[in-house]
PDB file of N, CA and C in Angstrom:
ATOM      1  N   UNK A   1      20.725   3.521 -32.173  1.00  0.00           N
ATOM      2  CA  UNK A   1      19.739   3.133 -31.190  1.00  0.00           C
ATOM      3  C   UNK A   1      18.817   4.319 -30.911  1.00  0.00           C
ATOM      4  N   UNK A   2      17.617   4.001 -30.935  1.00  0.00           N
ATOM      5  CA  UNK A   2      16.439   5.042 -30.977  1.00  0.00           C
ATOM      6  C   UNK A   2      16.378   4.886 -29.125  1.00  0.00           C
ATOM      7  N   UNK A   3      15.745   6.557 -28.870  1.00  0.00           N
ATOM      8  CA  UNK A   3      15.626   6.258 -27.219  1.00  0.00           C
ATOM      9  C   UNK A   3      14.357   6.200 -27.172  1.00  0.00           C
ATOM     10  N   UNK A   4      13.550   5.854 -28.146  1.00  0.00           N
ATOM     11  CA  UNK A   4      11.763   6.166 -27.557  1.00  0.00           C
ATOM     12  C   UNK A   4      11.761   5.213 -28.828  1.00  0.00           C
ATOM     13  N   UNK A   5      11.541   3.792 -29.262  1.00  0.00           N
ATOM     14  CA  UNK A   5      11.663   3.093 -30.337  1.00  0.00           C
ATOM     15  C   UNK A   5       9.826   2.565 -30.746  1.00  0.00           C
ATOM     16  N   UNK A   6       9.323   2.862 -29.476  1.00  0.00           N
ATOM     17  CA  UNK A   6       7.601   2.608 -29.679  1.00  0.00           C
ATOM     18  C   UNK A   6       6.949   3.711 -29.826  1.00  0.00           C
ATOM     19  N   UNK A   7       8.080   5.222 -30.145  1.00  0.00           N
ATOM     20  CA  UNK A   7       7.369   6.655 -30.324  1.00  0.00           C
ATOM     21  C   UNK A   7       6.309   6.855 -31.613  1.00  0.00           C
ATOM     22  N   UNK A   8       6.412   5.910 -32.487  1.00  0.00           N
ATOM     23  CA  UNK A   8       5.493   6.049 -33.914  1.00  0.00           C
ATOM     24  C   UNK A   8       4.156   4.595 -33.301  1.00  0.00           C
ATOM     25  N   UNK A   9       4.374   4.131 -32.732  1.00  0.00           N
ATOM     26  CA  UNK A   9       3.276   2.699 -32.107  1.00  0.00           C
ATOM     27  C   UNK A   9       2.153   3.381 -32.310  1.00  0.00           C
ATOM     28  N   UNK A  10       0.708   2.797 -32.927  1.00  0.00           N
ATOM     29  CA  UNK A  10      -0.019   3.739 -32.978  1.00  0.00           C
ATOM     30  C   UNK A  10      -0.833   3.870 -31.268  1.00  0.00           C
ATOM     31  N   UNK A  11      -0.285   3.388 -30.704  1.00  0.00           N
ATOM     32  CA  UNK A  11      -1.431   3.474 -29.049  1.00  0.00           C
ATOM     33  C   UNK A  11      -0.766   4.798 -28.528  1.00  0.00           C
ATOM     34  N   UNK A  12       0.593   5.074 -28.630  1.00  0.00           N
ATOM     35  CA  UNK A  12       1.184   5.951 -28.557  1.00  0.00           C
ATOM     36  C   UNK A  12       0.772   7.326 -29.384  1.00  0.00           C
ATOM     37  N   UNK A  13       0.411   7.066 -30.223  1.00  0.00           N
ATOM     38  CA  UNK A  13       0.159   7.875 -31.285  1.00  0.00           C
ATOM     39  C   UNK A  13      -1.466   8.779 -30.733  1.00  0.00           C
ATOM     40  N   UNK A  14      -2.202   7.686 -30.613  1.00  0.00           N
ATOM     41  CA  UNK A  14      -3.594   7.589 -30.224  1.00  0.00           C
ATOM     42  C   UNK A  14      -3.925   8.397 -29.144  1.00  0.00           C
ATOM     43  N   UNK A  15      -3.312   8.154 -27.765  1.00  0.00           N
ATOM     44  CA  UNK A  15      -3.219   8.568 -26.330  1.00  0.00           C
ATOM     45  C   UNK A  15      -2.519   9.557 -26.496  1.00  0.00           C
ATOM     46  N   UNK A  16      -1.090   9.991 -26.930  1.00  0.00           N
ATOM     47  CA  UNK A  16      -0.797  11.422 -26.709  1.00  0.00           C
ATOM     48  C   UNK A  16      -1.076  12.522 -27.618  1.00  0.00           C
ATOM     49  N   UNK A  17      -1.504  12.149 -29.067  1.00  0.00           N
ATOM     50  CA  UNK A  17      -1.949  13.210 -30.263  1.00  0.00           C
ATOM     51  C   UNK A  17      -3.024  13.166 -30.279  1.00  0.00           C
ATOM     52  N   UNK A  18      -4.089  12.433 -30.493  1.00  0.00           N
ATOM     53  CA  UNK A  18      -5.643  12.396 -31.269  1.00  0.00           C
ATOM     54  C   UNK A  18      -6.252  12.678 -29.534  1.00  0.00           C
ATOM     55  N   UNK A  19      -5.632  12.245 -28.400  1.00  0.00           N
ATOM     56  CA  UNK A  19      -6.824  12.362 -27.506  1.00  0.00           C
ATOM     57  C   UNK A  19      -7.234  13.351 -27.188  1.00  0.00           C
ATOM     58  N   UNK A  20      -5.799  14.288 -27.303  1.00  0.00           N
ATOM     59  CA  UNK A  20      -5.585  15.859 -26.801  1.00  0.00           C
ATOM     60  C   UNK A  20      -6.429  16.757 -27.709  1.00  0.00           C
ATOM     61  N   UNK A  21      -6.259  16.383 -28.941  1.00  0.00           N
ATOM     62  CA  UNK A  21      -7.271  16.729 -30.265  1.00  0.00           C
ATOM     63  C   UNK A  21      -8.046  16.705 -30.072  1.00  0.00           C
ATOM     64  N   UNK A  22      -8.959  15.480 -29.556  1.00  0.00           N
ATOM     65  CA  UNK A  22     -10.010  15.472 -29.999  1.00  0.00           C
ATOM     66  C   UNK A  22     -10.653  15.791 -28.901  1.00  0.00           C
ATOM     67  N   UNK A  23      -9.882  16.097 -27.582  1.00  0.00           N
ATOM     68  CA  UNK A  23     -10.854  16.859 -26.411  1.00  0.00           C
ATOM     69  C   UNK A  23     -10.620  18.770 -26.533  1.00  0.00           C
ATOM     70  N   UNK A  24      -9.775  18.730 -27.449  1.00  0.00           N
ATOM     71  CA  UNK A  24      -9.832  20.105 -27.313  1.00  0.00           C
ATOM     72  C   UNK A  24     -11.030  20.918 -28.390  1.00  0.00           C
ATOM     73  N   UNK A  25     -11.137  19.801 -29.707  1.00  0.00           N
ATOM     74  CA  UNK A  25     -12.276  20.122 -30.542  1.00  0.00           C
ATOM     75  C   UNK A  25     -13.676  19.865 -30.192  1.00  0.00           C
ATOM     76  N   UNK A  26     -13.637  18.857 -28.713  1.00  0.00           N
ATOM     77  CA  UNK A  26     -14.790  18.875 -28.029  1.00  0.00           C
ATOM     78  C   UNK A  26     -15.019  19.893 -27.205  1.00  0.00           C
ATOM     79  N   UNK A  27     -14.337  20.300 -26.600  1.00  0.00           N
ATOM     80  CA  UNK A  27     -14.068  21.916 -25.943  1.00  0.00           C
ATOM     81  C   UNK A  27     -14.777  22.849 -27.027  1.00  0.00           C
ATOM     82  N   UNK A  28     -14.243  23.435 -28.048  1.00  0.00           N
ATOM     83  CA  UNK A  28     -14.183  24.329 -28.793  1.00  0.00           C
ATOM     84  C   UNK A  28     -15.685  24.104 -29.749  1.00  0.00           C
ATOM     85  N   UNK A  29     -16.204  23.290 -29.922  1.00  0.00           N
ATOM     86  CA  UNK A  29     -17.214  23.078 -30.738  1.00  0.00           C
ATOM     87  C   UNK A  29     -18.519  22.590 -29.765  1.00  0.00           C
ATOM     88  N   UNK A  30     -18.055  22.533 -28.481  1.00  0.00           N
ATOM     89  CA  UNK A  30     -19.618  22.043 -28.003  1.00  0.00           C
ATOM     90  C   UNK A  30     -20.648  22.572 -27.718  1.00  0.00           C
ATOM     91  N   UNK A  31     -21.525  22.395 -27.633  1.00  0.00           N
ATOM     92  CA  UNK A  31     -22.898  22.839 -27.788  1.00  0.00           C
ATOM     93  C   UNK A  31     -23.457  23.936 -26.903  1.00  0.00           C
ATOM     94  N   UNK A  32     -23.544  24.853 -26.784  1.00  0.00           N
ATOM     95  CA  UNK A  32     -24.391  26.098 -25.912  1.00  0.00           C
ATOM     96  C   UNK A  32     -25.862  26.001 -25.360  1.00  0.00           C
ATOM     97  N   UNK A  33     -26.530  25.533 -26.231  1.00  0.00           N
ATOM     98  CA  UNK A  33     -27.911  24.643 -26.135  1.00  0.00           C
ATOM     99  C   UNK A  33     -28.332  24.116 -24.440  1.00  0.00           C
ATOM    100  N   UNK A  34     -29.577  23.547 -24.429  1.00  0.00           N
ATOM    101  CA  UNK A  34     -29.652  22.892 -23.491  1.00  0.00           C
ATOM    102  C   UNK A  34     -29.120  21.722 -22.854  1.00  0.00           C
ATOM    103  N   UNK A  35     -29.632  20.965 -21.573  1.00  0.00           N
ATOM    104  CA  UNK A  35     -28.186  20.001 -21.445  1.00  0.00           C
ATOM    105  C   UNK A  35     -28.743  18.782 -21.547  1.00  0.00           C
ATOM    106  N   UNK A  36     -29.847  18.494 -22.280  1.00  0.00           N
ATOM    107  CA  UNK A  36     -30.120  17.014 -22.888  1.00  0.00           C
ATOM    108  C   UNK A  36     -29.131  17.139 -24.460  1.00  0.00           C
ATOM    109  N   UNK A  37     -28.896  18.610 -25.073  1.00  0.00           N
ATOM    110  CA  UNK A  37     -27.791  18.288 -26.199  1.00  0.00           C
ATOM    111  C   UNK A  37     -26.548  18.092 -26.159  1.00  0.00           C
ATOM    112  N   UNK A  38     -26.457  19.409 -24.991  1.00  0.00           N
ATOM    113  CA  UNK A  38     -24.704  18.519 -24.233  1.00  0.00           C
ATOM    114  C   UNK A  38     -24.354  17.105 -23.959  1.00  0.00           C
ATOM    115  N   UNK A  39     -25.826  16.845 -23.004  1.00  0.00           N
ATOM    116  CA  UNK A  39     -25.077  15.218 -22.951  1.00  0.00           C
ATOM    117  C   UNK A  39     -24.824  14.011 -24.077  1.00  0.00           C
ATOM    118  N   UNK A  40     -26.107  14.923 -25.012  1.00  0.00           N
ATOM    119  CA  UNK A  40     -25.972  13.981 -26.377  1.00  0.00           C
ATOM    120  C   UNK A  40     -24.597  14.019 -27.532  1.00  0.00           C
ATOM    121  N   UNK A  41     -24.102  15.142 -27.105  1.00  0.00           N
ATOM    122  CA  UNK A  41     -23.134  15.780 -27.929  1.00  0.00           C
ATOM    123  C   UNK A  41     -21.865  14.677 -27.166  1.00  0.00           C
ATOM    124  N   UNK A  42     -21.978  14.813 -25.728  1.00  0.00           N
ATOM    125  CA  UNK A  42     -20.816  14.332 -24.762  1.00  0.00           C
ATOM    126  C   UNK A  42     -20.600  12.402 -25.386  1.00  0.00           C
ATOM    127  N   UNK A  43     -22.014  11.830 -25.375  1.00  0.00           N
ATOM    128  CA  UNK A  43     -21.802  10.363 -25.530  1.00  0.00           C
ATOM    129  C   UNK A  43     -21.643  10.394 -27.370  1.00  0.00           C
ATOM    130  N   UNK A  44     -21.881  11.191 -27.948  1.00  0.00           N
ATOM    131  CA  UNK A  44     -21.416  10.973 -28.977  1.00  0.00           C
ATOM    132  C   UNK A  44     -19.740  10.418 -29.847  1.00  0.00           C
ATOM    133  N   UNK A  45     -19.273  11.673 -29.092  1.00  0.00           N
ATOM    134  CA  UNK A  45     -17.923  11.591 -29.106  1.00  0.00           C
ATOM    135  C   UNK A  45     -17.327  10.630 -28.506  1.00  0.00           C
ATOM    136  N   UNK A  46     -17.781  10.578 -26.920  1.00  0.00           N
ATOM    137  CA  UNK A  46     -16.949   9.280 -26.101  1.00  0.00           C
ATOM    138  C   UNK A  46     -17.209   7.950 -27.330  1.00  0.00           C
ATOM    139  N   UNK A  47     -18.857   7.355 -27.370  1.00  0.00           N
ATOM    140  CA  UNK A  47     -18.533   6.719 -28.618  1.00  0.00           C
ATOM    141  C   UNK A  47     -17.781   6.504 -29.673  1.00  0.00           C
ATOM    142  N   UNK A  48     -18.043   7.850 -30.456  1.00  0.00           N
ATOM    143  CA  UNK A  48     -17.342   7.284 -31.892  1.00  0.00           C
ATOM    144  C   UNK A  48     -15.816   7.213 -31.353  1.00  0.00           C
ATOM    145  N   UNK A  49     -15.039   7.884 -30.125  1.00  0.00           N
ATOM    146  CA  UNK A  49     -13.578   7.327 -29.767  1.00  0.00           C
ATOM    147  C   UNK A  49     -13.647   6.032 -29.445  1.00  0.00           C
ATOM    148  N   UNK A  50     -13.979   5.597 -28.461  1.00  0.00           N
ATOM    149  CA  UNK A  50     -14.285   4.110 -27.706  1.00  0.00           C
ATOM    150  C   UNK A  50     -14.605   3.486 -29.502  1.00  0.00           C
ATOM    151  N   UNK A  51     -15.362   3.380 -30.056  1.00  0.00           N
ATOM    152  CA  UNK A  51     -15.429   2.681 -31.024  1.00  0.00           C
ATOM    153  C   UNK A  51     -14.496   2.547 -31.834  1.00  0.00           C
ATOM    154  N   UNK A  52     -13.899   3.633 -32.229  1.00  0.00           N
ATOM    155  CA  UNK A  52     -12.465   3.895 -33.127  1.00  0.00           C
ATOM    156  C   UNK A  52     -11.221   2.981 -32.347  1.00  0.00           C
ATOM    157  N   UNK A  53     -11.801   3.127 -31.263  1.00  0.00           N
ATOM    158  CA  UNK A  53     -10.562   2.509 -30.501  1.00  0.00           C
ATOM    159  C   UNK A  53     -10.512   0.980 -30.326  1.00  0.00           C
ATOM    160  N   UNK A  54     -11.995   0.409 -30.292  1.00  0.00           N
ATOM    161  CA  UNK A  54     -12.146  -0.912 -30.324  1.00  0.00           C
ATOM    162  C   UNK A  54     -11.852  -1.592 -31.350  1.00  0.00           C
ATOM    163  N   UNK A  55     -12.175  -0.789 -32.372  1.00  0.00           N
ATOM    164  CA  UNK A  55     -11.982  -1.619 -34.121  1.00  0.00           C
ATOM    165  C   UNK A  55     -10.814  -1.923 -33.873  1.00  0.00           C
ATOM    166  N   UNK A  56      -9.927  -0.593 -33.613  1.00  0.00           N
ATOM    167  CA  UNK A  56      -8.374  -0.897 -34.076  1.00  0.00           C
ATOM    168  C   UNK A  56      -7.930  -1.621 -33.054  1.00  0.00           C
ATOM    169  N   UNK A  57      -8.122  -1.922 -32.001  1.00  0.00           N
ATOM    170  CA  UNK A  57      -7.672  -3.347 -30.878  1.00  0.00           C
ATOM    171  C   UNK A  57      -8.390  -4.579 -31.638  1.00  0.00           C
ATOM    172  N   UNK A  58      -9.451  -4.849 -32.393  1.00  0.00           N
ATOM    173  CA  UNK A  58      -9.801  -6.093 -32.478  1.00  0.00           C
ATOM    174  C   UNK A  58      -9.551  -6.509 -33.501  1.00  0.00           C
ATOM    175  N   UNK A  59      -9.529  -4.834 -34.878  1.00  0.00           N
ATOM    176  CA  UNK A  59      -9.053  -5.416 -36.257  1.00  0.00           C
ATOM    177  C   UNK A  59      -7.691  -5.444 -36.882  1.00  0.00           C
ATOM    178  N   UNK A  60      -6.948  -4.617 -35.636  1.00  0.00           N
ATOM    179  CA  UNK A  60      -5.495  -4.625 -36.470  1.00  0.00           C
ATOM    180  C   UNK A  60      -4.889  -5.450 -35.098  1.00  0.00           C
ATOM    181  N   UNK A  61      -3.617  -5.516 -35.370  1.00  0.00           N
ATOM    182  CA  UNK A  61      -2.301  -5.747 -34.944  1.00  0.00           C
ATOM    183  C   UNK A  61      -1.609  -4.388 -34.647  1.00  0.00           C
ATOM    184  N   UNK A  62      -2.181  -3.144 -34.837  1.00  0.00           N
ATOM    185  CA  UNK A  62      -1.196  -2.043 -34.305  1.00  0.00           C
ATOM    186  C   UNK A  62      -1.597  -1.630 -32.758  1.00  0.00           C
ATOM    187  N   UNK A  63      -2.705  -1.870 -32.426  1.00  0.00           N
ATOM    188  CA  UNK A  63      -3.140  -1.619 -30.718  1.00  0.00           C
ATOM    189  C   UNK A  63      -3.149  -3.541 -30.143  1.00  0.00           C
ATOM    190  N   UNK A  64      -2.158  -3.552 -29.411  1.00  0.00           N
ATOM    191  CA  UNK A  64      -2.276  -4.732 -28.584  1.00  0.00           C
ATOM    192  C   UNK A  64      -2.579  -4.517 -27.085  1.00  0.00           C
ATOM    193  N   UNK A  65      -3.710  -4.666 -26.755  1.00  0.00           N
ATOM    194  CA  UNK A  65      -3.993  -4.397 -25.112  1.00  0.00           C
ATOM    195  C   UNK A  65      -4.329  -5.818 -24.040  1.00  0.00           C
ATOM    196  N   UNK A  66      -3.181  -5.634 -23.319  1.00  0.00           N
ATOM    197  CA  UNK A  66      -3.645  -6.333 -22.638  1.00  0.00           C
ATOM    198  C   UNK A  66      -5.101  -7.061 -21.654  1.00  0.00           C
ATOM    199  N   UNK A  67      -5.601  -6.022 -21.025  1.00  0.00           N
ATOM    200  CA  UNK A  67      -6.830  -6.211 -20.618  1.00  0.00           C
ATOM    201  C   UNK A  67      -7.709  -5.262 -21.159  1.00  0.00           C
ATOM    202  N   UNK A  68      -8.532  -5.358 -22.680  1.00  0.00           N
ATOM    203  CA  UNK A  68      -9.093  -4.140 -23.079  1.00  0.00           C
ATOM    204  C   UNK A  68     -10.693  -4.582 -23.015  1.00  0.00           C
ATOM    205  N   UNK A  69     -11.637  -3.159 -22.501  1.00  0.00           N
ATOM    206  CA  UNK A  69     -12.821  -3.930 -22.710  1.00  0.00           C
ATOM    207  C   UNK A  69     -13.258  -2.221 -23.035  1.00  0.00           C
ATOM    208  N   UNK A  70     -14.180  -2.160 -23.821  1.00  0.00           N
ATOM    209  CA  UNK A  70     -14.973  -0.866 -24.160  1.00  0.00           C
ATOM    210  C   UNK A  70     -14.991   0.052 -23.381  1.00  0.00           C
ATOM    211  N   UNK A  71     -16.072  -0.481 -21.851  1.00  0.00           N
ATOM    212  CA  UNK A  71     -16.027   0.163 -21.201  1.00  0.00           C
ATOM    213  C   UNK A  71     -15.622   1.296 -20.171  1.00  0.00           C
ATOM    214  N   UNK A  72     -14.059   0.270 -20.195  1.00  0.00           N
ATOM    215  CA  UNK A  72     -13.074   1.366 -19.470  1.00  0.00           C
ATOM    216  C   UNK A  72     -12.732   2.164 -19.969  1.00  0.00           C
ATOM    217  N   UNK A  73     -12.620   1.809 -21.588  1.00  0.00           N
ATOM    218  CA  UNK A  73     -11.720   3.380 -22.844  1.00  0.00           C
ATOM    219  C   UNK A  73     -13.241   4.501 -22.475  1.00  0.00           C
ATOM    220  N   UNK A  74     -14.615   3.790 -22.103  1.00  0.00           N
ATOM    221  CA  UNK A  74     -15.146   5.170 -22.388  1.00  0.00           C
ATOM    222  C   UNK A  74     -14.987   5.296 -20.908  1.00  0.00           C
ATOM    223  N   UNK A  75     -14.873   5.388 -19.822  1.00  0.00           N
ATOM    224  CA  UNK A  75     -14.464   5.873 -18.450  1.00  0.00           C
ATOM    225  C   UNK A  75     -13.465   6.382 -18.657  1.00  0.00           C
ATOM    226  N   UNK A  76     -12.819   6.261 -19.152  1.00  0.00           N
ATOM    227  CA  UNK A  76     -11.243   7.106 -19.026  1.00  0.00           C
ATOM    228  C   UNK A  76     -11.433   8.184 -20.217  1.00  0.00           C
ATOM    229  N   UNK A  77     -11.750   7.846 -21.039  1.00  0.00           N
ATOM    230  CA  UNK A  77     -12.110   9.359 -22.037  1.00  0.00           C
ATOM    231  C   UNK A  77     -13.182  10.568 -21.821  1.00  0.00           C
ATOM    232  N   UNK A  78     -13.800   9.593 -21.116  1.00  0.00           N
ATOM    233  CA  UNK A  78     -15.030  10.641 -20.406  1.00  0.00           C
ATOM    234  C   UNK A  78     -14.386  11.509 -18.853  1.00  0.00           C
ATOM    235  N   UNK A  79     -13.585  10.773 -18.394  1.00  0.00           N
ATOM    236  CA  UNK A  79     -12.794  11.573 -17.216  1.00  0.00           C
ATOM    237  C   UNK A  79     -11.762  12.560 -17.935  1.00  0.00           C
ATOM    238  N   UNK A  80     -11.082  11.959 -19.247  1.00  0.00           N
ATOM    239  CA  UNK A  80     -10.180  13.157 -19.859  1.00  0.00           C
ATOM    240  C   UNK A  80     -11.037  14.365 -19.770  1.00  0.00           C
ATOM    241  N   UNK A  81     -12.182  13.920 -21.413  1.00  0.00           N
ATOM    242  CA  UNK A  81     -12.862  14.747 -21.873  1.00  0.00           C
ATOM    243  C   UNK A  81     -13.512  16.364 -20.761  1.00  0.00           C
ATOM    244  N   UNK A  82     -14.186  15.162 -19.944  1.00  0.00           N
ATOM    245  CA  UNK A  82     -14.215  16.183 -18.499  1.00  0.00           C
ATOM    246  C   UNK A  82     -13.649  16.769 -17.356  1.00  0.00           C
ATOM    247  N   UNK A  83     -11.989  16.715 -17.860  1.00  0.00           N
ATOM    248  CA  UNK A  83     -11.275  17.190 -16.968  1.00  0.00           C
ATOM    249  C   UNK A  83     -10.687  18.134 -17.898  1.00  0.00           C
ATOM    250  N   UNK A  84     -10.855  18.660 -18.901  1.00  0.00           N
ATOM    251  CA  UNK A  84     -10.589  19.457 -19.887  1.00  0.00           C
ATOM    252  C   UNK A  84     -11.272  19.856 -20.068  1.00  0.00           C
ATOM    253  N   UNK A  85     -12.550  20.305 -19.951  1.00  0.00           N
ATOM    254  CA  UNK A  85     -14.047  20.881 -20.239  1.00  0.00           C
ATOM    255  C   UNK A  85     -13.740  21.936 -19.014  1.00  0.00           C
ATOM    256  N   UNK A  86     -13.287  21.460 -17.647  1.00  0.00           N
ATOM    257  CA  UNK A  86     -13.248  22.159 -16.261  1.00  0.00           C
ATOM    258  C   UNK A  86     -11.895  22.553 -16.234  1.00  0.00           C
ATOM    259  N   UNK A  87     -11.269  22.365 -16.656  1.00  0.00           N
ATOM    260  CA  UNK A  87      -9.882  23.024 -16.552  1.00  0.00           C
ATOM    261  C   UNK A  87      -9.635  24.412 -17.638  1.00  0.00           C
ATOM    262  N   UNK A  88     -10.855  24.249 -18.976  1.00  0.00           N
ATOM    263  CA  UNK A  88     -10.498  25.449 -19.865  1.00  0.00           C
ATOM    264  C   UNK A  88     -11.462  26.258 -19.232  1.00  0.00           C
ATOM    265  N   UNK A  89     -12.965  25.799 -18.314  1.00  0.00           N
ATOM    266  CA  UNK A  89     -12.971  26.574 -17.851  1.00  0.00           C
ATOM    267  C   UNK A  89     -13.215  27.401 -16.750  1.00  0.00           C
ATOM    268  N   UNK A  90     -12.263  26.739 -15.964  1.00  0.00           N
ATOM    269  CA  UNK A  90     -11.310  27.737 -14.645  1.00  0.00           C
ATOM    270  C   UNK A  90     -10.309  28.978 -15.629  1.00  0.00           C
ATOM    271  N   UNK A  91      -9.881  28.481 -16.559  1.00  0.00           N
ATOM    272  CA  UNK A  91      -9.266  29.080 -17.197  1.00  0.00           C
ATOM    273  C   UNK A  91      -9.745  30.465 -17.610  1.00  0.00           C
ATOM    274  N   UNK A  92     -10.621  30.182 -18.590  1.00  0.00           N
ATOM    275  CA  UNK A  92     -11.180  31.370 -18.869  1.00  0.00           C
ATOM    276  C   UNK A  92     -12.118  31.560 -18.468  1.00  0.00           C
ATOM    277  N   UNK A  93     -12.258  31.631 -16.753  1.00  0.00           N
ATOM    278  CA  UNK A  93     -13.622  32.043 -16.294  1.00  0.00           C
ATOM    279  C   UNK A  93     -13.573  33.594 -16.008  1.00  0.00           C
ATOM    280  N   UNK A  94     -12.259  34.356 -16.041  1.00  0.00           N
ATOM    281  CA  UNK A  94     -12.757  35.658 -16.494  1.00  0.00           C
ATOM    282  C   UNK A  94     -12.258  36.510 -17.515  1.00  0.00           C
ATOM    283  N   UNK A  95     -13.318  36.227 -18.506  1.00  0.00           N
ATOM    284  CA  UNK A  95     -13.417  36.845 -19.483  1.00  0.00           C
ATOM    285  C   UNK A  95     -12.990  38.852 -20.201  1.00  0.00           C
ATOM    286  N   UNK A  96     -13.305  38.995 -18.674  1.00  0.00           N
ATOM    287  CA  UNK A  96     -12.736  40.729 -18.730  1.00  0.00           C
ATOM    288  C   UNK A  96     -11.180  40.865 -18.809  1.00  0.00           C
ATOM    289  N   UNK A  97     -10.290  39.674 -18.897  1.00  0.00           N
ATOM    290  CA  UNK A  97      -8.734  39.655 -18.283  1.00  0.00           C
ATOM    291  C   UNK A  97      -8.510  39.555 -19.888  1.00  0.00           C
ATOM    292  N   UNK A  98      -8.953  38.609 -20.613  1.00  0.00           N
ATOM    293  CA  UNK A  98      -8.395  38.529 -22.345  1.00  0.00           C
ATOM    294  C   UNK A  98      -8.935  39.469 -22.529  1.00  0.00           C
ATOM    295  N   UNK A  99      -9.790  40.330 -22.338  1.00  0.00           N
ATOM    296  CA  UNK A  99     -10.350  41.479 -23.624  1.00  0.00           C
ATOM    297  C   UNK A  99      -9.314  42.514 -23.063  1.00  0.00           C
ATOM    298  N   UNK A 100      -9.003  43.059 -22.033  1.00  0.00           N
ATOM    299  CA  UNK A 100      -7.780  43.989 -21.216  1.00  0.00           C
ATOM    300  C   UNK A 100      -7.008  43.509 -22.040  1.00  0.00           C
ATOM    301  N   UNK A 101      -6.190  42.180 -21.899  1.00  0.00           N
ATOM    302  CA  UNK A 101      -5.208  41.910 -22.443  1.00  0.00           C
ATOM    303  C   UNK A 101      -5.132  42.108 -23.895  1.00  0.00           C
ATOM    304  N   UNK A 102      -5.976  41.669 -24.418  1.00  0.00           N
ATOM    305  CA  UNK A 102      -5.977  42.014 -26.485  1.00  0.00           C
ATOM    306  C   UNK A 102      -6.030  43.522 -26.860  1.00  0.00           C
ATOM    307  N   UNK A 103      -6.990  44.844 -25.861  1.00  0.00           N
ATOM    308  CA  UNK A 103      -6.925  46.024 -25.927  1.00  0.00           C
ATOM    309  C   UNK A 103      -6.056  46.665 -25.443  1.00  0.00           C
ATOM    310  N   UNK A 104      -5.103  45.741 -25.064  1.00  0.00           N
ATOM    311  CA  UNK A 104      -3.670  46.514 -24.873  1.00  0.00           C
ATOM    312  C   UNK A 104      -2.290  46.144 -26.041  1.00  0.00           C
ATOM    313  N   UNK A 105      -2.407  45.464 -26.576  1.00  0.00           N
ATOM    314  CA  UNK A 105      -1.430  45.651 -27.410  1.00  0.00           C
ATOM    315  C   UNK A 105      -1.599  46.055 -29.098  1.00  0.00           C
TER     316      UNK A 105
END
């Protein structure tokens, strides 16, 4: 008897591996530019997820959702996305603490 038997399900799969992924490569790759490219950069991504995510609810049998509609996957990915944008950086908002830290060991 498996204790997590829906651990390979791909919604499972989706929500705890690829989301974390793919907000951290939105982190790491986004744009410096002005903020008509940020935001273009921002709905890009929420898109092509929300879309990735719709196919596979409407064309497979591996995402079964009960009440699914576009809109909410991009509200909720856009609240991830941007709660990870502000959390890396509180994080590294001072920058003088990693360079101390790397010139010390």
């Amino acid at each position: 008897m498996r204790e997590f038997p829906k651990s390979s399900d791909l919604n499972i799969a989706f929500k705890v591996v690829w989301t974390p992924v793919a907000s951290g490569l939105y982190y790491i790759y986004r744009p410096r530019e002005n903020n008509l490219t940020k935001c273009f950069y921002f709905a890009a991504w929420i898109s092509l997820l929300t879309l990735i995510d719709g196919l596979l609810a409407a064309n497979t049998e591996l995402v079964n959702y009960v009440h699914f509609h576009w809109s909410l996957m991009a509200i909720v990915l856009s609240i991830i996305f941007l709660s990870v944008h502000g959390l890396a950086r509180w994080f590294f908002r001072d920058r003088k603490v990693f360079k101390k830290e790397a010139s010390e060991q």
